[in-house]
N, C-alpha and C. Protein backbone atom coordinates (compact mmCIF):
# COMPACT_ATOMS: atom_id res chain seq x y z
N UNK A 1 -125.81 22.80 151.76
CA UNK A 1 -124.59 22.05 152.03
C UNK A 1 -123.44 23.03 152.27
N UNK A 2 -122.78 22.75 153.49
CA UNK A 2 -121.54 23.94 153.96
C UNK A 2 -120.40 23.87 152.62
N UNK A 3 -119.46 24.83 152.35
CA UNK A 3 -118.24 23.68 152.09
C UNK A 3 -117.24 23.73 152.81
N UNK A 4 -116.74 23.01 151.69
CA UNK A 4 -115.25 22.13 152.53
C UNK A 4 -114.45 23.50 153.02
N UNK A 5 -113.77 22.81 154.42
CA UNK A 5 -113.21 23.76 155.35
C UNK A 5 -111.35 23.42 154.74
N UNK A 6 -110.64 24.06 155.02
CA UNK A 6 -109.18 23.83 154.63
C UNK A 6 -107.95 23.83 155.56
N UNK A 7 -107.21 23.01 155.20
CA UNK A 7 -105.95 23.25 156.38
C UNK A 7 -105.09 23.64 155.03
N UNK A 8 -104.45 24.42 155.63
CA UNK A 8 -103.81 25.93 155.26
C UNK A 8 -102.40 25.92 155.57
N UNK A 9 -101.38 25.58 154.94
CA UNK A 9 -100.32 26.01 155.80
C UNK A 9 -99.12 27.35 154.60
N UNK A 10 -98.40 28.15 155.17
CA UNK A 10 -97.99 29.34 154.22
C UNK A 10 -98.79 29.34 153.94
N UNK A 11 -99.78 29.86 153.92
CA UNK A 11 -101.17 30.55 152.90
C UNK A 11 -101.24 29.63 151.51
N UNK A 12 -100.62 28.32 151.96
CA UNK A 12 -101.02 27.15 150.94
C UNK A 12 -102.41 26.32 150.98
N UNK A 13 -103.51 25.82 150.27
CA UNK A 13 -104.02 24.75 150.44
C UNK A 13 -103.28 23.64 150.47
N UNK A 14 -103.48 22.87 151.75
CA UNK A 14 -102.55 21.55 151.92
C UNK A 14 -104.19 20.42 151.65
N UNK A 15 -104.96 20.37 152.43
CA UNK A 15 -105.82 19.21 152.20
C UNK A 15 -107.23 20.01 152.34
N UNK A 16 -108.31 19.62 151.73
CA UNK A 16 -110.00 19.96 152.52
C UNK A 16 -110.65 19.15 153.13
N UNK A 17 -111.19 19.44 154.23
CA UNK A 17 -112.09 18.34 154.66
C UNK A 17 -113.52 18.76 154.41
N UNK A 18 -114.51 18.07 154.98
CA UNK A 18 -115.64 18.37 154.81
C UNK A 18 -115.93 18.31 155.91
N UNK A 19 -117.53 18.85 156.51
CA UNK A 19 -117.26 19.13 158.09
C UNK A 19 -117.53 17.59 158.77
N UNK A 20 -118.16 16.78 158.08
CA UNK A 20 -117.98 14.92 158.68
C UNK A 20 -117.19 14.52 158.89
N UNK A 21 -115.79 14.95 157.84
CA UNK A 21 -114.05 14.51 158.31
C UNK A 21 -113.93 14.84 159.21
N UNK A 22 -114.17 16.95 159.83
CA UNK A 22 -113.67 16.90 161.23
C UNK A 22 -114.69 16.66 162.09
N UNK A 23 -115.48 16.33 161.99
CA UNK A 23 -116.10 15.81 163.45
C UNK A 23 -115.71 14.39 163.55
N UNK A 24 -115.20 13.57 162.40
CA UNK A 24 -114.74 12.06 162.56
C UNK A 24 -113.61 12.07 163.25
N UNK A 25 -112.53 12.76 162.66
CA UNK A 25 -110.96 13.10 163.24
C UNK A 25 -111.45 13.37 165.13
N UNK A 26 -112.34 14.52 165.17
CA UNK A 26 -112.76 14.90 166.24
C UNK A 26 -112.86 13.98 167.70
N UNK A 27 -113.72 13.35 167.06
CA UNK A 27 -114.53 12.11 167.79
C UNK A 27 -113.65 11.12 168.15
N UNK A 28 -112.71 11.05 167.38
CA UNK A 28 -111.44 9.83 167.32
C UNK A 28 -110.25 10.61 168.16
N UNK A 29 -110.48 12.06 168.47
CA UNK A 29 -109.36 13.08 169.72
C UNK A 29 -108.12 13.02 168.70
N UNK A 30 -107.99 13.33 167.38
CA UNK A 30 -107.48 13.83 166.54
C UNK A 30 -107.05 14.73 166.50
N UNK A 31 -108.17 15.50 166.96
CA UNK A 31 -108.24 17.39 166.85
C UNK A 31 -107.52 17.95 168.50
N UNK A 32 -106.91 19.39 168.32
CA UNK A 32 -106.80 19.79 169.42
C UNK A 32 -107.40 20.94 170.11
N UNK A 33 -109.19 20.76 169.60
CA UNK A 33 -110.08 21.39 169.92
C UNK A 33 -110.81 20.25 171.87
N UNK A 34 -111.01 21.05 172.39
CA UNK A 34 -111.47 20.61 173.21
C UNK A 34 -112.36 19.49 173.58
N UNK A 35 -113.25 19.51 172.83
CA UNK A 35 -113.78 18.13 172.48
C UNK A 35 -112.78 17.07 172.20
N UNK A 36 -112.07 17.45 171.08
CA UNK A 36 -110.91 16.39 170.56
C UNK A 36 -109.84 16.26 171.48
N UNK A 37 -109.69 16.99 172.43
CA UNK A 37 -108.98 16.90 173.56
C UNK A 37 -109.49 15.56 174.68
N UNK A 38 -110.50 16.20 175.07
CA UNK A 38 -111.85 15.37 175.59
C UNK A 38 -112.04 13.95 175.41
N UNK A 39 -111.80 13.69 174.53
CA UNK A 39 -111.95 12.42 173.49
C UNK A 39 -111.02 11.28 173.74
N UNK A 40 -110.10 12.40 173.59
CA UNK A 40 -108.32 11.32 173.56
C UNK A 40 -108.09 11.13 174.77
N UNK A 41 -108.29 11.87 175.50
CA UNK A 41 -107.94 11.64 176.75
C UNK A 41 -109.37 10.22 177.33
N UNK A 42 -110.55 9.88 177.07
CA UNK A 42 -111.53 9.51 177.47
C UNK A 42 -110.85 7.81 176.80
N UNK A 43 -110.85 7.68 175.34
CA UNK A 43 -109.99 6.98 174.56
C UNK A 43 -108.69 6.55 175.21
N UNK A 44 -107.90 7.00 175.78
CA UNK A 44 -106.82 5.72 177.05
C UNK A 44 -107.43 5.88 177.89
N UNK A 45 -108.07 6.34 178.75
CA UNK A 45 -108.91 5.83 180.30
C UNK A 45 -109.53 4.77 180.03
N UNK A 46 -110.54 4.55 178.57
CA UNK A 46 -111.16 3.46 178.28
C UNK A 46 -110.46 2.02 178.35
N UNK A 47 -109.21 2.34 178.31
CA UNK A 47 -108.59 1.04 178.07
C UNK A 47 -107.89 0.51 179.28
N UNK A 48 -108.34 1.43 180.35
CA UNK A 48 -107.96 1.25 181.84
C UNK A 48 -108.95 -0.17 182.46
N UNK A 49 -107.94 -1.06 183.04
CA UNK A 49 -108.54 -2.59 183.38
C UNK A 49 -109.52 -1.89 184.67
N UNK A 50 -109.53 -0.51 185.60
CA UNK A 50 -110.14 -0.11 186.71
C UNK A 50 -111.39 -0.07 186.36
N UNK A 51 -112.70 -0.34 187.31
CA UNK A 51 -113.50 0.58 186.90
C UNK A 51 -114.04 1.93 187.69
N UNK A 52 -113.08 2.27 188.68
CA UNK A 52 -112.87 3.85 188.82
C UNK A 52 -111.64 3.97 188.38
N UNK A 53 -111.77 5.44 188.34
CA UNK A 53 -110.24 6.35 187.67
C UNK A 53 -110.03 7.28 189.08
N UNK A 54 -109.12 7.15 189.64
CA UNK A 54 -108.41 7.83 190.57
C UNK A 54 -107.36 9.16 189.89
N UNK A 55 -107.53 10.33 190.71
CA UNK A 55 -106.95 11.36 190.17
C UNK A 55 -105.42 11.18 189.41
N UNK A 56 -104.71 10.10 189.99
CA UNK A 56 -103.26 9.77 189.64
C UNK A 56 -103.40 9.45 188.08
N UNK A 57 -104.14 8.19 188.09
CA UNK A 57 -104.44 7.84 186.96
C UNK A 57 -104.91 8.57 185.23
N UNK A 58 -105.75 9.41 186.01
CA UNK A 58 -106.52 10.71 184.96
C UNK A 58 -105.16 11.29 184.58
N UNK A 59 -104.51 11.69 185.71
CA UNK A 59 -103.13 12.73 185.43
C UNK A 59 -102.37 12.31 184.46
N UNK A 60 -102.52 10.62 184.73
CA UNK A 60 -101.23 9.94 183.53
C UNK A 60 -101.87 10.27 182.53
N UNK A 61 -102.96 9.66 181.94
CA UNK A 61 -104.00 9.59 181.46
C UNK A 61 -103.79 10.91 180.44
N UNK A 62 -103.69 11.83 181.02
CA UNK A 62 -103.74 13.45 180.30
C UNK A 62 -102.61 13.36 179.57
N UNK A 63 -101.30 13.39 180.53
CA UNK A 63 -99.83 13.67 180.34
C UNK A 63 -99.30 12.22 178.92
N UNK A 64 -100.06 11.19 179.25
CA UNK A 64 -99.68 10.31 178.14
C UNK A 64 -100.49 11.15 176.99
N UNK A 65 -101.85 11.99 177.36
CA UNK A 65 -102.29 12.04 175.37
C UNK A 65 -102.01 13.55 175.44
N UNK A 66 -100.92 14.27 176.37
CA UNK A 66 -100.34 15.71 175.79
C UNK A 66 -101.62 16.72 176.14
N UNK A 67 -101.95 16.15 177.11
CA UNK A 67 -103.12 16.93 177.60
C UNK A 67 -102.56 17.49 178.91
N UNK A 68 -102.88 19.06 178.91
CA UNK A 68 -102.84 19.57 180.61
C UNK A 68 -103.58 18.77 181.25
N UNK A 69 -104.22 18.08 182.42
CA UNK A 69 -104.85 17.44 183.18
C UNK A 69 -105.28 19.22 184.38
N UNK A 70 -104.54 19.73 184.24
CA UNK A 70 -104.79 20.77 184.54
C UNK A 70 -105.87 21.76 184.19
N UNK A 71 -105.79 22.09 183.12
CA UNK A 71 -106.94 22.50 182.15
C UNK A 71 -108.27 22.23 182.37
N UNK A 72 -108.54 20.91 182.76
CA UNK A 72 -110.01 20.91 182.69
C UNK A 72 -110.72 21.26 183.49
N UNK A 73 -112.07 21.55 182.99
CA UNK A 73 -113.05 22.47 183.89
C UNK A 73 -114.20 21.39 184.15
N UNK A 74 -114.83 22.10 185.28
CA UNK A 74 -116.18 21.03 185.77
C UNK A 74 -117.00 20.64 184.34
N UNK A 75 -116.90 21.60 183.95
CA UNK A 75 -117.95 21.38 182.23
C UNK A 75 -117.01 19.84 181.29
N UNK A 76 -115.53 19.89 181.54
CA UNK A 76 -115.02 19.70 180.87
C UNK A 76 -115.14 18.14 181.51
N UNK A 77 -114.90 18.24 183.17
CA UNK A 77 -114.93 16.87 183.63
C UNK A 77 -116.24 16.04 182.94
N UNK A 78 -117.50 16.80 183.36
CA UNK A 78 -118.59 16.06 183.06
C UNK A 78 -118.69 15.64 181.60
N UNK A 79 -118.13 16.66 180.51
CA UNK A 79 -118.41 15.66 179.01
C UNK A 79 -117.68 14.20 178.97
N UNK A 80 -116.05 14.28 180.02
CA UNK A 80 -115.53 13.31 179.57
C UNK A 80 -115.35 12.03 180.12
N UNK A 81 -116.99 12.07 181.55
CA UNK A 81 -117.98 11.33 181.84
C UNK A 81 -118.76 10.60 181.54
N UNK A 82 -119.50 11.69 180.08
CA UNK A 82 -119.99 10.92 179.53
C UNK A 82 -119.39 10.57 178.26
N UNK A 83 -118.37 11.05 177.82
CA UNK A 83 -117.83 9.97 176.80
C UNK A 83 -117.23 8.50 177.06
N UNK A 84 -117.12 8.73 178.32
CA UNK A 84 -116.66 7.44 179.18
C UNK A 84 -118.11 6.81 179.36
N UNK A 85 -118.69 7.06 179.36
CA UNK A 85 -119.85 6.24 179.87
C UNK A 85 -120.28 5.33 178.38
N UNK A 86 -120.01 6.45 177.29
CA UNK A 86 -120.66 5.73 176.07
C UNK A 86 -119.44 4.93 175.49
N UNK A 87 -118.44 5.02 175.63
CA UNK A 87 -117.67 3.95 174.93
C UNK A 87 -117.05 3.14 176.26
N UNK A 88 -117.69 3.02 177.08
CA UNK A 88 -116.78 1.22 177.30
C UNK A 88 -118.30 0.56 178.35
């Protein structure tokens, strides 16, 4: 069993998670790890009445969840393909 990982702030313990918290936070685009980037951004497209996403749209899409839309890479397009594919 790993342990608990910590958020840290001044070289304080503020909270621990365990690594299920952050992959939950994660999964939910909580985090501003790439995946969790990935996520949030996939999370408002989902709630788009379209069922294509036109580049305009993605752009908002980014810029509403504080995401470069810029940033992403072909690797990056295709995960958040299929996170689109599995939640809606």
């Amino acid at each position: 069993m790993k342990e608990s990982q910590y958020l840290v702030r001044k070289g304080r313990i503020i909270m621990s998670f365990k690594d299920w918290h952050l992959a939950a936070m994660e999964e939910a685009g909580y985090m501003d790890t790439s995946t969790g980037l990935i996520n949030r951004v996939a999370n408002r497209l989902a709630q788009s009445p379209n069922d294509t996403i036109d580049t305009a749209e993605f752009r908002q899409a980014c810029i509403s969840c504080n995401v470069d839309p810029d940033s992403f890479t072909k690797s990056d397009l295709d995960q958040l393909q299929r996170r689109l594919d599995k939640i809606t």
